[in-house]
PDB file of N, CA and C in Angstrom:
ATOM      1  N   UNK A   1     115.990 -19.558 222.681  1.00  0.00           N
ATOM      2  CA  UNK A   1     117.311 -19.155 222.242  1.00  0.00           C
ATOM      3  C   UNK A   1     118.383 -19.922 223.000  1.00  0.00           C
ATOM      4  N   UNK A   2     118.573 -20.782 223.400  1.00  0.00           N
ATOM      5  CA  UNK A   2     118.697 -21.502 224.671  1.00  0.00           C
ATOM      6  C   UNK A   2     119.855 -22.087 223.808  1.00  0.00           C
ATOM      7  N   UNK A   3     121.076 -22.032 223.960  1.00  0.00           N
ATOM      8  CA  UNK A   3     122.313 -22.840 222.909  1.00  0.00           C
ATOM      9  C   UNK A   3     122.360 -22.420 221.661  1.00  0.00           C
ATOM     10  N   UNK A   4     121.564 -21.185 221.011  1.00  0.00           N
ATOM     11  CA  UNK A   4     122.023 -20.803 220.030  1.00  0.00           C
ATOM     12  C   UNK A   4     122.753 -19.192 219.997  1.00  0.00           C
ATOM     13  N   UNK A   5     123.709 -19.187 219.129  1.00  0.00           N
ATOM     14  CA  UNK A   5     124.049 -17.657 218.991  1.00  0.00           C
ATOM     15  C   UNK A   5     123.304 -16.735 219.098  1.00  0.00           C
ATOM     16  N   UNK A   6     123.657 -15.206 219.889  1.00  0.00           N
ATOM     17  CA  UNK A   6     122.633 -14.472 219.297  1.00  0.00           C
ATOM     18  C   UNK A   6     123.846 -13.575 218.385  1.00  0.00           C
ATOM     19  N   UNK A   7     123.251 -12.875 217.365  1.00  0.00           N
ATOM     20  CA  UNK A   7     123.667 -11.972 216.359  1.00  0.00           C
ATOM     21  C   UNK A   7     123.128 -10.745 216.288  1.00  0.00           C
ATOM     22  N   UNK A   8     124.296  -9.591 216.353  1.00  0.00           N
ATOM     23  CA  UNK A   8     123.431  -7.876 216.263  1.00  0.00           C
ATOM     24  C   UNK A   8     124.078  -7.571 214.880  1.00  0.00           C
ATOM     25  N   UNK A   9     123.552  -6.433 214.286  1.00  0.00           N
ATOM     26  CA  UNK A   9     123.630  -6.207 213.112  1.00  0.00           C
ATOM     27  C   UNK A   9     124.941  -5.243 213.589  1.00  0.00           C
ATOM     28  N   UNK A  10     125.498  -5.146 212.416  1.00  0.00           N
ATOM     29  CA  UNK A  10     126.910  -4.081 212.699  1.00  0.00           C
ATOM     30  C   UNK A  10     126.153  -2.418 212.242  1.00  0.00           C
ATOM     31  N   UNK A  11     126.857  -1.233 213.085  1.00  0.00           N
ATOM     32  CA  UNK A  11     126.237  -0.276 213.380  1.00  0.00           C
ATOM     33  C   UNK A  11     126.278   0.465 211.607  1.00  0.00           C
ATOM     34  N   UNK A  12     127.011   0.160 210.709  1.00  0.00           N
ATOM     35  CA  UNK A  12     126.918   0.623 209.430  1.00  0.00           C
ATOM     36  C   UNK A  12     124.942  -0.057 209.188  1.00  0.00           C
ATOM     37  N   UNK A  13     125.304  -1.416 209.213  1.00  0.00           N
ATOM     38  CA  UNK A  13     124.067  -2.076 208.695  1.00  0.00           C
ATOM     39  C   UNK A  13     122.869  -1.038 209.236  1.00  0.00           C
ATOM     40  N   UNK A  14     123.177  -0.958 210.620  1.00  0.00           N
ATOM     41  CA  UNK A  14     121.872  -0.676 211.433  1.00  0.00           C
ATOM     42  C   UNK A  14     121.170   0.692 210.745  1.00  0.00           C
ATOM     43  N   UNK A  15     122.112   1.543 210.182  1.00  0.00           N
ATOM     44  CA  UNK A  15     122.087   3.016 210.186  1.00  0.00           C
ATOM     45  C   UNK A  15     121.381   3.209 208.935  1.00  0.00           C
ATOM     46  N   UNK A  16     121.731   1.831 208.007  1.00  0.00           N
ATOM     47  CA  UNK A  16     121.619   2.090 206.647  1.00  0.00           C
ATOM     48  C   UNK A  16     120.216   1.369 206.473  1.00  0.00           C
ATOM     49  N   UNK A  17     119.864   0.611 207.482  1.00  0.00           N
ATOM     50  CA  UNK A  17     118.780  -0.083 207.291  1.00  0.00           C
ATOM     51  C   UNK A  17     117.197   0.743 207.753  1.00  0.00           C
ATOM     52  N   UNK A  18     118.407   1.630 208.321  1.00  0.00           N
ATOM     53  CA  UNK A  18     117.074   2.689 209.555  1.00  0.00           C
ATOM     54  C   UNK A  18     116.702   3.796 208.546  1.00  0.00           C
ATOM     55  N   UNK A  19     117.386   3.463 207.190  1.00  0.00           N
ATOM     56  CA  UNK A  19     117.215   4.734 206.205  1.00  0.00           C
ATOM     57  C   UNK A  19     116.095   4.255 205.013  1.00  0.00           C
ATOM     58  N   UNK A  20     115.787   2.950 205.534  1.00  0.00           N
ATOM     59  CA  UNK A  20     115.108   2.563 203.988  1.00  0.00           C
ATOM     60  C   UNK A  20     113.286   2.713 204.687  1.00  0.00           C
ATOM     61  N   UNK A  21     112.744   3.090 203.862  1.00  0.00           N
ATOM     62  CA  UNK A  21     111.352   3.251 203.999  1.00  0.00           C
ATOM     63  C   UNK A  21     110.428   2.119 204.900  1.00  0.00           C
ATOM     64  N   UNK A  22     109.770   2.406 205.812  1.00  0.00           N
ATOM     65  CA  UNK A  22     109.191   1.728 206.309  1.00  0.00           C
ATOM     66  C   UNK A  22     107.797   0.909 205.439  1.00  0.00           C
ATOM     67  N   UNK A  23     107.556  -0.286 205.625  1.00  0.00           N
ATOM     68  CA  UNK A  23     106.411  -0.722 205.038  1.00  0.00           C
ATOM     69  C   UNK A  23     105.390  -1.706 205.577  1.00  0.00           C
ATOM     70  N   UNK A  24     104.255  -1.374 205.493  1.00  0.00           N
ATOM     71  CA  UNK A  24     103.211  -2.105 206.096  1.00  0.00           C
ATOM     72  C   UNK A  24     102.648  -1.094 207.021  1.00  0.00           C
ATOM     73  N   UNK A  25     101.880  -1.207 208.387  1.00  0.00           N
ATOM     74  CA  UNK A  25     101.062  -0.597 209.470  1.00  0.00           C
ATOM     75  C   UNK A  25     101.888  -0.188 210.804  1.00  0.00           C
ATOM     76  N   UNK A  26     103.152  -0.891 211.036  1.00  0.00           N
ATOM     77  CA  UNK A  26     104.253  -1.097 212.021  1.00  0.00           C
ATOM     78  C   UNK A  26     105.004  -0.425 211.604  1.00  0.00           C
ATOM     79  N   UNK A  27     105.911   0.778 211.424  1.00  0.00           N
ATOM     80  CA  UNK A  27     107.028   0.748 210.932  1.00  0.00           C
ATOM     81  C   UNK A  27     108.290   0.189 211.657  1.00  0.00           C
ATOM     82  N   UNK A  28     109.335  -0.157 210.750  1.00  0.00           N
ATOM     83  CA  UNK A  28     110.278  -1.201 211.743  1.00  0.00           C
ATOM     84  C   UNK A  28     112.026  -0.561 211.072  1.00  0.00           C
ATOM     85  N   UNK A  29     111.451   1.138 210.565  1.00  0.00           N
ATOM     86  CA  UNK A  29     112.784   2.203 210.759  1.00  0.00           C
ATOM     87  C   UNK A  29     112.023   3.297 211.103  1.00  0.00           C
ATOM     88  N   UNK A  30     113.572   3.878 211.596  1.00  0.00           N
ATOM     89  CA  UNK A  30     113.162   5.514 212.604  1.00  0.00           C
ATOM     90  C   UNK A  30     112.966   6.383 211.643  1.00  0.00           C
ATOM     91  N   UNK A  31     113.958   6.450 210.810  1.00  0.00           N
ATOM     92  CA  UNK A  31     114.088   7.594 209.480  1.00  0.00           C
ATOM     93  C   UNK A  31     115.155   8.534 209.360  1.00  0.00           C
ATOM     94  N   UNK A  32     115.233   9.154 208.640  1.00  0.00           N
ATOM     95  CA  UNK A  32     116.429  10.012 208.624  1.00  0.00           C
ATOM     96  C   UNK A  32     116.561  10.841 209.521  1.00  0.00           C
ATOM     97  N   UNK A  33     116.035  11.344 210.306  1.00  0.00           N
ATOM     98  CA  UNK A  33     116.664  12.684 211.159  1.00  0.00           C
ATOM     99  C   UNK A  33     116.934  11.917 212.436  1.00  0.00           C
ATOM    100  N   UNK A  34     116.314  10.560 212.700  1.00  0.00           N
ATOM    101  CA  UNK A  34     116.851   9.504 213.811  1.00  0.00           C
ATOM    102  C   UNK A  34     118.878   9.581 213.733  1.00  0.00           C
ATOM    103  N   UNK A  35     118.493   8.695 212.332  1.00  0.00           N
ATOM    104  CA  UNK A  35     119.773   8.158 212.032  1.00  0.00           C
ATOM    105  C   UNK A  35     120.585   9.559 211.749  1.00  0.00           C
ATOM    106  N   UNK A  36     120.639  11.141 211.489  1.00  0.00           N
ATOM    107  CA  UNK A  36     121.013  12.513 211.610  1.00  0.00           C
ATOM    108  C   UNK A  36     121.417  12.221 213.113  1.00  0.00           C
ATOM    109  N   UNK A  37     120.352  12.110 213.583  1.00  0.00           N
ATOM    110  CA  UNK A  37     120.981  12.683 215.465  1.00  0.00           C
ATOM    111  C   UNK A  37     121.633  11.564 215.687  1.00  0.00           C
ATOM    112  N   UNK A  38     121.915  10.179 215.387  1.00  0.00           N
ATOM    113  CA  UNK A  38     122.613   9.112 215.647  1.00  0.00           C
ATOM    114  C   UNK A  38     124.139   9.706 215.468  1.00  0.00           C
ATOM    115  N   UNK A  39     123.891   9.926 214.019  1.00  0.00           N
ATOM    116  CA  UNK A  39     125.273  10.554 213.639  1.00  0.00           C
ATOM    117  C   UNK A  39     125.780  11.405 214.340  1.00  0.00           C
ATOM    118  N   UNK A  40     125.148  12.405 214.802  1.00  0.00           N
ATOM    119  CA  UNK A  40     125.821  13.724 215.291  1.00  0.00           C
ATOM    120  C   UNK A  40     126.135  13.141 217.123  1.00  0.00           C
ATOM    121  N   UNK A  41     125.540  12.015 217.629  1.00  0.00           N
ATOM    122  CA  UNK A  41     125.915  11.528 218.651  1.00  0.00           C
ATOM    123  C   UNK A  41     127.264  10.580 218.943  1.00  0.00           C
ATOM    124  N   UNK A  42     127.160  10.203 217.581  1.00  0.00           N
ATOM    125  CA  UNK A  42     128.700   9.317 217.202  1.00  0.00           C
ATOM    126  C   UNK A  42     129.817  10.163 217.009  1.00  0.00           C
ATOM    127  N   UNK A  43     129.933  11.585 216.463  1.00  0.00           N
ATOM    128  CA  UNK A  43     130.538  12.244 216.432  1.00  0.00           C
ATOM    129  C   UNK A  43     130.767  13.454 217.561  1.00  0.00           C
ATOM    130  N   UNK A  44     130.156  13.141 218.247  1.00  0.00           N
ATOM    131  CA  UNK A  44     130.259  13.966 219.414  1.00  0.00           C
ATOM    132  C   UNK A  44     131.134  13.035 220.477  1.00  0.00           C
ATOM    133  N   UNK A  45     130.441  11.563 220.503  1.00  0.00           N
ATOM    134  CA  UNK A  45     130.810  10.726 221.648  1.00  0.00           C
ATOM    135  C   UNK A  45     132.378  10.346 220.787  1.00  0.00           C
ATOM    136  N   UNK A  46     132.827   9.850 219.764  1.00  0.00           N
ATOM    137  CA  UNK A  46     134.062   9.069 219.037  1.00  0.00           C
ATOM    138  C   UNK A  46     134.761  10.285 218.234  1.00  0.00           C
ATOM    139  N   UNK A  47     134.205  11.445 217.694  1.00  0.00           N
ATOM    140  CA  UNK A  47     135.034  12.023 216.879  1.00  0.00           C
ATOM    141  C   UNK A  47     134.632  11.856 215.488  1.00  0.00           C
ATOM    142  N   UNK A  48     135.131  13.181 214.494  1.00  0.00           N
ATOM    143  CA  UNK A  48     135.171  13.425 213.444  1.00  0.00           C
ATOM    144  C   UNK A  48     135.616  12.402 212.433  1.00  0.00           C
ATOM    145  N   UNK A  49     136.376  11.785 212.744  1.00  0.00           N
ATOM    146  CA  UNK A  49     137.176  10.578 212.317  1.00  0.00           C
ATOM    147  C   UNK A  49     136.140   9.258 212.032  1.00  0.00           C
ATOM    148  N   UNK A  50     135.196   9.201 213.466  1.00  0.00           N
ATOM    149  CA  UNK A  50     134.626   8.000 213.453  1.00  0.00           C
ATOM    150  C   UNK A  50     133.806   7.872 212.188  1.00  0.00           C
ATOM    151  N   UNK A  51     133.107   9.315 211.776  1.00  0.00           N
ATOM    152  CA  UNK A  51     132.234   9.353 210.774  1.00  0.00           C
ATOM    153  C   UNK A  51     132.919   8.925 209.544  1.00  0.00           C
ATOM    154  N   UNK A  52     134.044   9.354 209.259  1.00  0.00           N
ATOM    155  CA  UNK A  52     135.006   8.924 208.262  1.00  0.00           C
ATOM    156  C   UNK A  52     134.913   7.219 208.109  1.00  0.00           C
ATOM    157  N   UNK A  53     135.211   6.509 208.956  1.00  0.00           N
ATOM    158  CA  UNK A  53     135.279   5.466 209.125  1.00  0.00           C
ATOM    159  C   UNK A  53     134.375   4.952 208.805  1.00  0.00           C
ATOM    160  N   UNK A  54     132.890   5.633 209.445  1.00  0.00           N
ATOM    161  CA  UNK A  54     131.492   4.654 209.062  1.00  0.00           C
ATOM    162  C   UNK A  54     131.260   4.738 207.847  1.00  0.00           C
ATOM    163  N   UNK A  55     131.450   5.866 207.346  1.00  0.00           N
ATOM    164  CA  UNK A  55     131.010   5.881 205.750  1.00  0.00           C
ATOM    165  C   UNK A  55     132.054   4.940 204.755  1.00  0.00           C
ATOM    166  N   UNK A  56     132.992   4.374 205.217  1.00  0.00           N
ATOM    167  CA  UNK A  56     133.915   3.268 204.477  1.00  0.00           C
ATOM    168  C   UNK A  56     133.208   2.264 204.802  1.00  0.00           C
ATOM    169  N   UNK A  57     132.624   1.859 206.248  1.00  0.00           N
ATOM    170  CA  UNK A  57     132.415   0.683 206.810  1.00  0.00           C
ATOM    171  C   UNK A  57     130.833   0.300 206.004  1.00  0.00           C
ATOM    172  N   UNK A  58     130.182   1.334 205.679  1.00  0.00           N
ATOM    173  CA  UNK A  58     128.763   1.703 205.572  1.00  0.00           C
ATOM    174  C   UNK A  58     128.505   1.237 203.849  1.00  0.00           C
ATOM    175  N   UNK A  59     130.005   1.724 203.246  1.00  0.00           N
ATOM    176  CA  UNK A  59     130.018   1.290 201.575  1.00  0.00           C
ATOM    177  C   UNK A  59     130.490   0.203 201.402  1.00  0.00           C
ATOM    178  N   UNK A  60     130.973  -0.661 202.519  1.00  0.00           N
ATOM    179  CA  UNK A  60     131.424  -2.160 202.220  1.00  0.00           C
ATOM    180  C   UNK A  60     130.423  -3.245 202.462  1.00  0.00           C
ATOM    181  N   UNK A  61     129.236  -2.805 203.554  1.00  0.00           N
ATOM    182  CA  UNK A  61     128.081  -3.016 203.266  1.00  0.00           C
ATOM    183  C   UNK A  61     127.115  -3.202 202.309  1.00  0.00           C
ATOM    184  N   UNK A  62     126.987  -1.888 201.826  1.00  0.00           N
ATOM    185  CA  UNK A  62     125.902  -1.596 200.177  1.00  0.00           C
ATOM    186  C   UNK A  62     126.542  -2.854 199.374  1.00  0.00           C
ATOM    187  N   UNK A  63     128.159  -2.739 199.221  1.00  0.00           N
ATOM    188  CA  UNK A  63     128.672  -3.143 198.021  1.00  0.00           C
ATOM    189  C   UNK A  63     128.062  -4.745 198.493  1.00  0.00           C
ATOM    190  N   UNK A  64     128.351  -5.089 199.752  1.00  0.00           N
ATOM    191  CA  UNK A  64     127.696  -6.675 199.914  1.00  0.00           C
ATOM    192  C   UNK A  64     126.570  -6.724 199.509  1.00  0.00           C
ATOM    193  N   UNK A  65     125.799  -5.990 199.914  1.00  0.00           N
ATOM    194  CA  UNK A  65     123.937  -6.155 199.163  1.00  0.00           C
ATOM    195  C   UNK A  65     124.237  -6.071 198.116  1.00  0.00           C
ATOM    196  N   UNK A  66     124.847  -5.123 197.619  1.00  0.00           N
ATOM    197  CA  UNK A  66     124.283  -5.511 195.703  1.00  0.00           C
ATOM    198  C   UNK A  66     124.786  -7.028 195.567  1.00  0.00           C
ATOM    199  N   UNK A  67     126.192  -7.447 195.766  1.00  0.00           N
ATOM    200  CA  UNK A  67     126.468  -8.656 195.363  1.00  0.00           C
ATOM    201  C   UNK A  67     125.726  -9.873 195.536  1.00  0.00           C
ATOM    202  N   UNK A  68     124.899  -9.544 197.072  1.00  0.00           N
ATOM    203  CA  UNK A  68     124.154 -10.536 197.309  1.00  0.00           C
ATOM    204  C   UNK A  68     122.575 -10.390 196.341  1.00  0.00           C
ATOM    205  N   UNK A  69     122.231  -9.406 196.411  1.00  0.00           N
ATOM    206  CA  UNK A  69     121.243  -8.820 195.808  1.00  0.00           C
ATOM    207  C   UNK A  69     121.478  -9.335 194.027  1.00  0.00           C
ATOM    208  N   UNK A  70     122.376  -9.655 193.140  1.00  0.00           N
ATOM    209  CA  UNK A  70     123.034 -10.299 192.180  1.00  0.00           C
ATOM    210  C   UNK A  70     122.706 -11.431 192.320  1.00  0.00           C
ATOM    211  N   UNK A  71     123.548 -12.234 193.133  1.00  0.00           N
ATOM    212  CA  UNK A  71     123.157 -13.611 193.493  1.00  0.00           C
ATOM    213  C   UNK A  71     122.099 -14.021 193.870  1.00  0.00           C
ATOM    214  N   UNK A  72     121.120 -13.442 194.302  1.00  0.00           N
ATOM    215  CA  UNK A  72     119.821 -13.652 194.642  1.00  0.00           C
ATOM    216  C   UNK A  72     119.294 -14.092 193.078  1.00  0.00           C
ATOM    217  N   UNK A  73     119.023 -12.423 192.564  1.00  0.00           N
ATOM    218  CA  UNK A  73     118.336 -12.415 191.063  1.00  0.00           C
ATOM    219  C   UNK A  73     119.070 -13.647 190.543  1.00  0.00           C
ATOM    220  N   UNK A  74     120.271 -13.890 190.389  1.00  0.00           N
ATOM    221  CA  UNK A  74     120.791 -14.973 189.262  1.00  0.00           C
ATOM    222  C   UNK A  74     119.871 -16.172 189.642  1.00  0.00           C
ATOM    223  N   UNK A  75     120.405 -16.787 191.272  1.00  0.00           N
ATOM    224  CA  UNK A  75     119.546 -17.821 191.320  1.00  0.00           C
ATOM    225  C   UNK A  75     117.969 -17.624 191.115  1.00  0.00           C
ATOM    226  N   UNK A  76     116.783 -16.829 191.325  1.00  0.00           N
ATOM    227  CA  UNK A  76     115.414 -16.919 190.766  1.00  0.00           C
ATOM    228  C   UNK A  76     115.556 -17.221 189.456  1.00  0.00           C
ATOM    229  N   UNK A  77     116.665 -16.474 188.829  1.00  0.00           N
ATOM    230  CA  UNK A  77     116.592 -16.872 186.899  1.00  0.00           C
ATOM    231  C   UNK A  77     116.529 -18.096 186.822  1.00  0.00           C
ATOM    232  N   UNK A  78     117.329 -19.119 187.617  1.00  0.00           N
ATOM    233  CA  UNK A  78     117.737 -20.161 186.846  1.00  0.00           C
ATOM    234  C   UNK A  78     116.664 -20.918 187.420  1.00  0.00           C
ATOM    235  N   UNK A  79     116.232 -20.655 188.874  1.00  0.00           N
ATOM    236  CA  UNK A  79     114.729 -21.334 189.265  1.00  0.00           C
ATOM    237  C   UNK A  79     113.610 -21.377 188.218  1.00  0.00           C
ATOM    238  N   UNK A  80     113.373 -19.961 187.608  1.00  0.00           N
ATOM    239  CA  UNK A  80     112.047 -19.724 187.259  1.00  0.00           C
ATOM    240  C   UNK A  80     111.928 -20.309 186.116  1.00  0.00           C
ATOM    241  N   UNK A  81     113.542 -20.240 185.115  1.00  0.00           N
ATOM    242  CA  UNK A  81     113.978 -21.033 184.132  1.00  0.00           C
ATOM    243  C   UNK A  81     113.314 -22.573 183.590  1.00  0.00           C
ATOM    244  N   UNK A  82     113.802 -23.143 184.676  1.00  0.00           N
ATOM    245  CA  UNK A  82     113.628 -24.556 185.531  1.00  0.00           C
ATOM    246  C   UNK A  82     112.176 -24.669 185.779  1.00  0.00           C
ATOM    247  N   UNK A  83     111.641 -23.768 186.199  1.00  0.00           N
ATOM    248  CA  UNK A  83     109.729 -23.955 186.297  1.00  0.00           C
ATOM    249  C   UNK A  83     109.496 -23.789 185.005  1.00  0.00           C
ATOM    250  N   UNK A  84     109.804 -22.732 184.411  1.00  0.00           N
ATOM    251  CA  UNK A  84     109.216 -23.120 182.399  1.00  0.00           C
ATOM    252  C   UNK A  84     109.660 -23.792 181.860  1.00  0.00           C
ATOM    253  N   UNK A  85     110.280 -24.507 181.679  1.00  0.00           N
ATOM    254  CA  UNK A  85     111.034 -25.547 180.939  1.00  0.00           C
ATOM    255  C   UNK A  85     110.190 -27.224 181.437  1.00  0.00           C
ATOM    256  N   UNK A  86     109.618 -27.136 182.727  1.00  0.00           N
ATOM    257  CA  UNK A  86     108.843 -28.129 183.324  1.00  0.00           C
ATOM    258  C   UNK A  86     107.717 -27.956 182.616  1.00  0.00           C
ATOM    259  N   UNK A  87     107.054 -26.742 183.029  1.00  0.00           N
ATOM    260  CA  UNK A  87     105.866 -26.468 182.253  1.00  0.00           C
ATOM    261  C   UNK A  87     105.768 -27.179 180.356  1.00  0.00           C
ATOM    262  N   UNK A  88     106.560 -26.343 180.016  1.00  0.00           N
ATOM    263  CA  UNK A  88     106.819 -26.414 178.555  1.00  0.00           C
ATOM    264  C   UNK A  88     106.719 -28.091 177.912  1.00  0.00           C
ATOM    265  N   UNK A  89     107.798 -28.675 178.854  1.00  0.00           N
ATOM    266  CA  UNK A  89     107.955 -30.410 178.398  1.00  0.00           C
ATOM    267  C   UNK A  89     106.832 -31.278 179.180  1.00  0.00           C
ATOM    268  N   UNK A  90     106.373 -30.604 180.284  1.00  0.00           N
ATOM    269  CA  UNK A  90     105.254 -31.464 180.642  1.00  0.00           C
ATOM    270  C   UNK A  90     104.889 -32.398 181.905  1.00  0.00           C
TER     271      UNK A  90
END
């Protein structure tokens, strides 16, 4: 890591990511009653308010995944497109 950035996820991401189902033999989220007592620790330590805040900060998030999640699917279309059309002509 030696000259490169490091990067942490922002605490909306983290919370929302700790909510999605674990998969494989490892799990690599806590689960909901983690991310429950997270909450109730954020609101104990920052206030009623803060929660207000995360849940704005938390939906400007989602709204980025879908968009990216959009742009993803579009580009495979036009990839996979592009592989049948090879196929097809030869």
């Amino acid at each position: 890591m030696m000259g490169r950035p490091l990067y942490f996820a922002s605490e909306p991401r983290v919370l929302l990511e700790n909510l999605s189902p674990s998969r494989g033999e490892s799990p690599k989220s806590v689960g909901v009653e983690a991310v429950e007592k997270r909450l109730l620790d954020i609101c104990q330590s920052r206030g009623e308010n803060s929660l207000s805040q995360l849940r704005e900060r938390a939906g400007e998030v989602a709204l980025a995944w879908r968009r990216q999640i959009e742009a993803l699917r579009q580009s495979l279309a036009v990839r996979l497109e592009a592989l049948a059309e090879c196929r097809r002509t030869g």
